[in-house]
C-alpha atoms as a PDB file:
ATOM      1  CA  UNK A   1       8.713  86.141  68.377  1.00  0.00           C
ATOM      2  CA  UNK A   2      11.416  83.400  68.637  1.00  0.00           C
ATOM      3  CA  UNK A   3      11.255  80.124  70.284  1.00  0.00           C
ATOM      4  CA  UNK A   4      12.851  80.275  73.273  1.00  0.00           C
ATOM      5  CA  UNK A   5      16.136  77.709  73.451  1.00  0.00           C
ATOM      6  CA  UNK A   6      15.410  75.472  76.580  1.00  0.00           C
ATOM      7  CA  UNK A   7      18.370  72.743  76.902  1.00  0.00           C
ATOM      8  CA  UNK A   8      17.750  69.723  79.480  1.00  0.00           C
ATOM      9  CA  UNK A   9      19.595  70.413  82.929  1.00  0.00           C
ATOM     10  CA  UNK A  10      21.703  67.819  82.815  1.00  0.00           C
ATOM     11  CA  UNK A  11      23.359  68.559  78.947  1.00  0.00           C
ATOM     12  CA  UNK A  12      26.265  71.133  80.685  1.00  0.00           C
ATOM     13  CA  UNK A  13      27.363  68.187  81.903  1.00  0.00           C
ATOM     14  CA  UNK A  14      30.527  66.391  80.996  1.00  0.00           C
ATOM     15  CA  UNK A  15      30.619  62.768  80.329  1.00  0.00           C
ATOM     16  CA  UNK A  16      33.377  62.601  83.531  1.00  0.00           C
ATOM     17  CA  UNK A  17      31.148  64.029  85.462  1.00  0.00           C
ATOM     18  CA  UNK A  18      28.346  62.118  84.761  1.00  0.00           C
ATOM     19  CA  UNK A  19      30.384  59.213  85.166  1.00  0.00           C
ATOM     20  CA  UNK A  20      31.362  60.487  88.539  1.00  0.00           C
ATOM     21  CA  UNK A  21      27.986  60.743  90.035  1.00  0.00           C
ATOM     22  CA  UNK A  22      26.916  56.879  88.739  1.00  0.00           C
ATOM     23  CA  UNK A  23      30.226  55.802  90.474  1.00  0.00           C
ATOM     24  CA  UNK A  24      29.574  57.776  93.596  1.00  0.00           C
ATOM     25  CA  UNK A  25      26.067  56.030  93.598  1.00  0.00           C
ATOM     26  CA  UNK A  26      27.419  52.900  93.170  1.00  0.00           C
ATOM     27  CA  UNK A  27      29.913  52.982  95.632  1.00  0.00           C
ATOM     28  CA  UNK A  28      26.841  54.228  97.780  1.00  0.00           C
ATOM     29  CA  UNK A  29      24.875  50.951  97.133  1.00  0.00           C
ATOM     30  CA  UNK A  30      27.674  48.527  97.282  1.00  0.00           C
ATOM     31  CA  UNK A  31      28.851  50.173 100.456  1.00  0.00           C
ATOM     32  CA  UNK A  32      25.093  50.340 102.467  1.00  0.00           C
ATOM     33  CA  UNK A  33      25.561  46.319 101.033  1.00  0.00           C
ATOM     34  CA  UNK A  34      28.633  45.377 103.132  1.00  0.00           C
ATOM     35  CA  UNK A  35      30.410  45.076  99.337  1.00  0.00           C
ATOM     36  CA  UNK A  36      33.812  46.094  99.214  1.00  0.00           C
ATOM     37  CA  UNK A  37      36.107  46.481  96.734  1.00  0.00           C
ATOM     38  CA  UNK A  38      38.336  43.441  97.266  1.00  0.00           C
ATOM     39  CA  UNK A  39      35.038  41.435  96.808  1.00  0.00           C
ATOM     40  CA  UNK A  40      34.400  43.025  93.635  1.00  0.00           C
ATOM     41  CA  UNK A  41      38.101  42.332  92.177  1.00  0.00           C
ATOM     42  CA  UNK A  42      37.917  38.617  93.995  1.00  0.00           C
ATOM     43  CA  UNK A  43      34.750  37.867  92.072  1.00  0.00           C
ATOM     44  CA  UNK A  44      36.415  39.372  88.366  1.00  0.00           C
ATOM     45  CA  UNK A  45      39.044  37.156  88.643  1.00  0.00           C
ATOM     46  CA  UNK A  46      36.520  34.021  88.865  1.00  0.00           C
ATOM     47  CA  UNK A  47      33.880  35.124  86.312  1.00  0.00           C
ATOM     48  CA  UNK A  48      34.040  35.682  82.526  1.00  0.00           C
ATOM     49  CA  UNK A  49      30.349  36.535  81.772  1.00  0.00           C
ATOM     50  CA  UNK A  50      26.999  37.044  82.711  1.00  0.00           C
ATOM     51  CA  UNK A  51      23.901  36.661  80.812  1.00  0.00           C
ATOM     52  CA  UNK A  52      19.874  37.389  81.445  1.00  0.00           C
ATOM     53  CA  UNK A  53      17.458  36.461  79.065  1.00  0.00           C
ATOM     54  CA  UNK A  54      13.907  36.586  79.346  1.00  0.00           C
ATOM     55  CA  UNK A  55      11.706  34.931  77.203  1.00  0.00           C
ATOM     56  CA  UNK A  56       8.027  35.768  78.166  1.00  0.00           C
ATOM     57  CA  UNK A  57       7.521  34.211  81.032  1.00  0.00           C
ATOM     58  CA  UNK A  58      10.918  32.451  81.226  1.00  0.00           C
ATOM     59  CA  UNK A  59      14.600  33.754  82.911  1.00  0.00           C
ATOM     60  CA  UNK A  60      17.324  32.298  82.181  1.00  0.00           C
ATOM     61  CA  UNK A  61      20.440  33.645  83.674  1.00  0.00           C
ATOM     62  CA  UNK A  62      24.234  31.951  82.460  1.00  0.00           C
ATOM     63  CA  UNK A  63      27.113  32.398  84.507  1.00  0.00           C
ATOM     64  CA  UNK A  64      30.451  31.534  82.589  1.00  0.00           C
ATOM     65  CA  UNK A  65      33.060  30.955  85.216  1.00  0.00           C
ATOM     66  CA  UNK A  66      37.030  30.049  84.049  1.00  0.00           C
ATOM     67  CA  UNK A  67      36.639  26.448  84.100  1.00  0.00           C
ATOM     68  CA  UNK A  68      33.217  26.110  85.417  1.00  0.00           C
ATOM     69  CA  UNK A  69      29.489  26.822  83.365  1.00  0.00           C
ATOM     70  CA  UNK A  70      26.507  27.053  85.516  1.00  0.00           C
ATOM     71  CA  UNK A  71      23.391  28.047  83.537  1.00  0.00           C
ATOM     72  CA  UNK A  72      19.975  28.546  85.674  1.00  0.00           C
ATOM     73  CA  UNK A  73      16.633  28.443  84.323  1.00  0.00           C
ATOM     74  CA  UNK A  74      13.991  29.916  86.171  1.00  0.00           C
END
């Protein structure tokens, strides 16, 4: 008797449309957050990078900005 060939639900699924349903859900959370698109874009054109790092019991959390650093260490 052969093994029957059991694939995981979600493998039909294309990339796009995989992609589709984490943008709907994040459209669902910014939305429910008062965060609109224009924010989004306003904030892109202000920020280069961000970067979390935990070490142990330490965050630190760097915000590169155009012409502005601010590093916080929590």
């Amino acid at each position: 008797m052969s093994e029957p060939n059991i694939t995981p639900a979600n493998s039909s699924m294309s990339e796009q449309e995989r992609s589709g349903i984490v943008s709907t859900i994040i459209d669902k959370v910014l939305d429910r957050l008062g965060i609109s698109e224009e924010m989004v874009e306003k904030t892109k054109t202000v920020i280069d990078n961000i970067d979390i790092q935990k070490y142990g019991e330490k965050t630190v959390i760097s915000i590169d900005m155009k012409k502005i650093t601010i590093v916080i260490d929590k």
